[in-house]
N, C-alpha and C. Protein backbone atom coordinates (compact mmCIF):
# COMPACT_ATOMS: atom_id res chain seq x y z
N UNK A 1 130.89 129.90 109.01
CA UNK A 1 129.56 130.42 108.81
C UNK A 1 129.06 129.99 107.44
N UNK A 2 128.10 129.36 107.37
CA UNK A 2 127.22 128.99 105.98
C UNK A 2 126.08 129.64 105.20
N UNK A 3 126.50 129.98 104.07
CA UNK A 3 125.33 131.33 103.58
C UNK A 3 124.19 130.19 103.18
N UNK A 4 122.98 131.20 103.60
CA UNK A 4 121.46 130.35 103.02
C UNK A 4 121.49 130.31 101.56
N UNK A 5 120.98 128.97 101.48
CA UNK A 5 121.07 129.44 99.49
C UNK A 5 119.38 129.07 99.30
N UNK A 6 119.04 130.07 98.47
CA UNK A 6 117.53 130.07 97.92
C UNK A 6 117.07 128.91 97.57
N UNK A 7 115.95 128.43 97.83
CA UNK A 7 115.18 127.68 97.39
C UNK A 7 115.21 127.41 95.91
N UNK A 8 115.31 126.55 95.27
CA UNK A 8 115.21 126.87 93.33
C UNK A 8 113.50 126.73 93.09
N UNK A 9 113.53 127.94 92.07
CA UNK A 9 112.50 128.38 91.79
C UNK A 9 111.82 127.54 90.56
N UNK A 10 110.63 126.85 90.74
CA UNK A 10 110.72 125.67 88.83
C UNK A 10 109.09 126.66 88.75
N UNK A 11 109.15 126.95 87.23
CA UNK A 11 108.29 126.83 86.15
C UNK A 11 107.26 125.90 86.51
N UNK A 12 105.68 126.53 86.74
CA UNK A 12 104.50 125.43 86.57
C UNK A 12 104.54 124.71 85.64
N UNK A 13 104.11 123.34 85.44
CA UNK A 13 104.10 122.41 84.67
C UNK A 13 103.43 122.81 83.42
N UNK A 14 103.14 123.09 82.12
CA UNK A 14 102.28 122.76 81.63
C UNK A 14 101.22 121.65 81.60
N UNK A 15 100.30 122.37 81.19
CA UNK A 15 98.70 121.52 81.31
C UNK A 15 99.21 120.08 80.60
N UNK A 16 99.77 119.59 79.42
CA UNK A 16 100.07 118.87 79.33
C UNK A 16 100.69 117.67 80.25
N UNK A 17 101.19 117.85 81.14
CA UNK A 17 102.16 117.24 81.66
C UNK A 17 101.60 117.36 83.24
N UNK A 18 100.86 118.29 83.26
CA UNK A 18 100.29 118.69 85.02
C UNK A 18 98.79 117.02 85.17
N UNK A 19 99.51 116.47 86.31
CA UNK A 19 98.74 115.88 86.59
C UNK A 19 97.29 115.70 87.28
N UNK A 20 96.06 115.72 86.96
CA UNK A 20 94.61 115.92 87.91
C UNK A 20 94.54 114.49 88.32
N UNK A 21 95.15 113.53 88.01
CA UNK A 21 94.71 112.11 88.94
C UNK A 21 96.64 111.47 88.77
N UNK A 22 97.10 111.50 89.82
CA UNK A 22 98.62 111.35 89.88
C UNK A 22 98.52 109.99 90.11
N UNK A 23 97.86 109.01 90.85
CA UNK A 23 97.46 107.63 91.07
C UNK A 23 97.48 107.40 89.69
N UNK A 24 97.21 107.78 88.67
CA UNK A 24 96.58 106.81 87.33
C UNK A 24 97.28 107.74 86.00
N UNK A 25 97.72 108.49 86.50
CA UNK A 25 98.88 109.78 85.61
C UNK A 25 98.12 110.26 84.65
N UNK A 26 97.03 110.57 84.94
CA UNK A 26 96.12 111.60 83.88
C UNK A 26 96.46 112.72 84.02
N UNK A 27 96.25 112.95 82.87
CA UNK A 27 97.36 114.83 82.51
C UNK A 27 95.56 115.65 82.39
N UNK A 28 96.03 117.38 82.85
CA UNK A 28 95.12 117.85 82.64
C UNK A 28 94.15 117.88 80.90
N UNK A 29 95.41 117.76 79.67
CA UNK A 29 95.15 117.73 78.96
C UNK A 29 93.98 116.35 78.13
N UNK A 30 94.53 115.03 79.11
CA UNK A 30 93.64 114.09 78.42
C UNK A 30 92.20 114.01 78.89
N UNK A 31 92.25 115.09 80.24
CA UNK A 31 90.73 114.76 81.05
C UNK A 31 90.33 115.92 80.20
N UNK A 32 90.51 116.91 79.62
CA UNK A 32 89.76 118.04 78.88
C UNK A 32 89.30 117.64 77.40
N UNK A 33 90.42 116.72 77.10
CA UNK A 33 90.24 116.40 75.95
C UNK A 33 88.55 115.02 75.92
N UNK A 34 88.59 114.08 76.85
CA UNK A 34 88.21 113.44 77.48
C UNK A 34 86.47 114.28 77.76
N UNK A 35 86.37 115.03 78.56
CA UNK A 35 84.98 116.12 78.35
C UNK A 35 84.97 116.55 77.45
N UNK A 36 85.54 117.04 76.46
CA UNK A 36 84.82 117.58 75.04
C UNK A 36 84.30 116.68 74.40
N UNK A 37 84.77 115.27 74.22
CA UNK A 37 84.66 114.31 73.13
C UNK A 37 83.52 113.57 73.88
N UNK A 38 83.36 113.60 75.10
CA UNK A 38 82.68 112.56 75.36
C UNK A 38 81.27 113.14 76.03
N UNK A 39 80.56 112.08 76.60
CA UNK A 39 78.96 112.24 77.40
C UNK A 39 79.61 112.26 78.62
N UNK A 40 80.10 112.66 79.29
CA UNK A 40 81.16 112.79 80.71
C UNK A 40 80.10 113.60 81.74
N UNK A 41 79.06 113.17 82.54
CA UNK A 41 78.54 114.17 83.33
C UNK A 41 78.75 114.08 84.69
N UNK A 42 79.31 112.81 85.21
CA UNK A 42 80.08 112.06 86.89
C UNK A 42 80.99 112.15 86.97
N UNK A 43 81.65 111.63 88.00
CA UNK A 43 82.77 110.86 88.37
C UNK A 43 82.98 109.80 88.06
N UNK A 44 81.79 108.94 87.96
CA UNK A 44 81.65 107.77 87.72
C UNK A 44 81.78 107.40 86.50
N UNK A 45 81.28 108.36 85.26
CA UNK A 45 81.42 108.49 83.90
C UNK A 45 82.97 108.69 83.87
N UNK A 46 83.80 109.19 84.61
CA UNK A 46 84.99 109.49 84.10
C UNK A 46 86.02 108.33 84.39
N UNK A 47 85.67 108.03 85.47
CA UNK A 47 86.02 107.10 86.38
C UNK A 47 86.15 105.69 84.84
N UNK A 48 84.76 105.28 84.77
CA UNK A 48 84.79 104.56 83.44
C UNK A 48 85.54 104.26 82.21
N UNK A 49 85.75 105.68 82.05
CA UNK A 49 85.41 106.17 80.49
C UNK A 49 87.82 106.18 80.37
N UNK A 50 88.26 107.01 81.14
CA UNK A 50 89.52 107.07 81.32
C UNK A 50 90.11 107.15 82.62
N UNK A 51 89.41 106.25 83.50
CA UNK A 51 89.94 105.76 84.76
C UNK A 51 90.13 106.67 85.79
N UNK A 52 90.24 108.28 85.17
CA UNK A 52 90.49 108.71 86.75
C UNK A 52 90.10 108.82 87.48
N UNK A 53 90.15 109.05 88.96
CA UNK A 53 89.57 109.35 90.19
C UNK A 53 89.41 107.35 90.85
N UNK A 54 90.29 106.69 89.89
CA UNK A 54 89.86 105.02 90.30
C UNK A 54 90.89 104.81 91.12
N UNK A 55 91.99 105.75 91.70
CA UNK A 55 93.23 105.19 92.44
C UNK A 55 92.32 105.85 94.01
N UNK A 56 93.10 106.17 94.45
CA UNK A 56 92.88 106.72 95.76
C UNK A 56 92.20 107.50 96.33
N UNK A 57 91.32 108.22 95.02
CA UNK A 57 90.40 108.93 95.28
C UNK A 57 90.71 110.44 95.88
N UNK A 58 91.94 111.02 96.25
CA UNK A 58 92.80 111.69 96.09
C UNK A 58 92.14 113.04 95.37
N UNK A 59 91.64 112.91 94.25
CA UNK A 59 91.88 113.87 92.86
C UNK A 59 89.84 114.37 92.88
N UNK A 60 89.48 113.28 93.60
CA UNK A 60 87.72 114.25 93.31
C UNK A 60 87.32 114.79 93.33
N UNK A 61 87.86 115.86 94.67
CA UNK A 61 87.17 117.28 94.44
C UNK A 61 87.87 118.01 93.00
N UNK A 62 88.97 117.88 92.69
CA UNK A 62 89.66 118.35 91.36
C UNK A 62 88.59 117.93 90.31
N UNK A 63 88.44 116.57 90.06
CA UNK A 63 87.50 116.50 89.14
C UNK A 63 86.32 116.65 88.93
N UNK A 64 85.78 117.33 89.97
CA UNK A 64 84.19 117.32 90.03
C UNK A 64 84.52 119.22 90.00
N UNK A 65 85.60 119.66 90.13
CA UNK A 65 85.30 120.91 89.63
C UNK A 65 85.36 121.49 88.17
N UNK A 66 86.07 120.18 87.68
CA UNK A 66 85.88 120.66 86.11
C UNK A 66 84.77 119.82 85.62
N UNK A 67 84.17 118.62 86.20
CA UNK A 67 83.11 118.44 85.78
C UNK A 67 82.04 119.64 86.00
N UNK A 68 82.06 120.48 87.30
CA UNK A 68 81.29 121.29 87.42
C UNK A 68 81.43 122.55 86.35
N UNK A 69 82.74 122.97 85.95
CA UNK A 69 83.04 123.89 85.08
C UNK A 69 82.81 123.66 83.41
N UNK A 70 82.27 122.29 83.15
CA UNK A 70 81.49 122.10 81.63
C UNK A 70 80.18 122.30 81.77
């Protein structure tokens, strides 16, 4: 007879290290950093400016909600 063994439990990533465009490995931290500093009002601006949302397209609704949240 084989006992179930739990699932291992991991720690959320920090924002640092948590990815919003995993195609192009943008961390939450460089796209925030990225809207403060910059004229960032698209996708297309971001898209530009530090590439994300240019892989697979994957990540847009993510980024158009923090574009929506500045």
């Amino acid at each position: 007879m084989q006992l179930a063994v739990a699932p291992e439990v991991t720690e959320p990533a920090p924002s640092d290290a948590r990815y919003v465009c995993a195609c192009l490995r943008i961390t939450e931290r460089e796209l925030l950093s990225t809207l403060s500093s910059a004229n960032i009002r698209t996708l297309r601006d971001l898209r530009r400016t530090i590439g994300a949302g240019d892989g697979c397209t994957a990540c847009h609704r993510t980024l158009q909600r923090y574009l929506d949240a500045g």
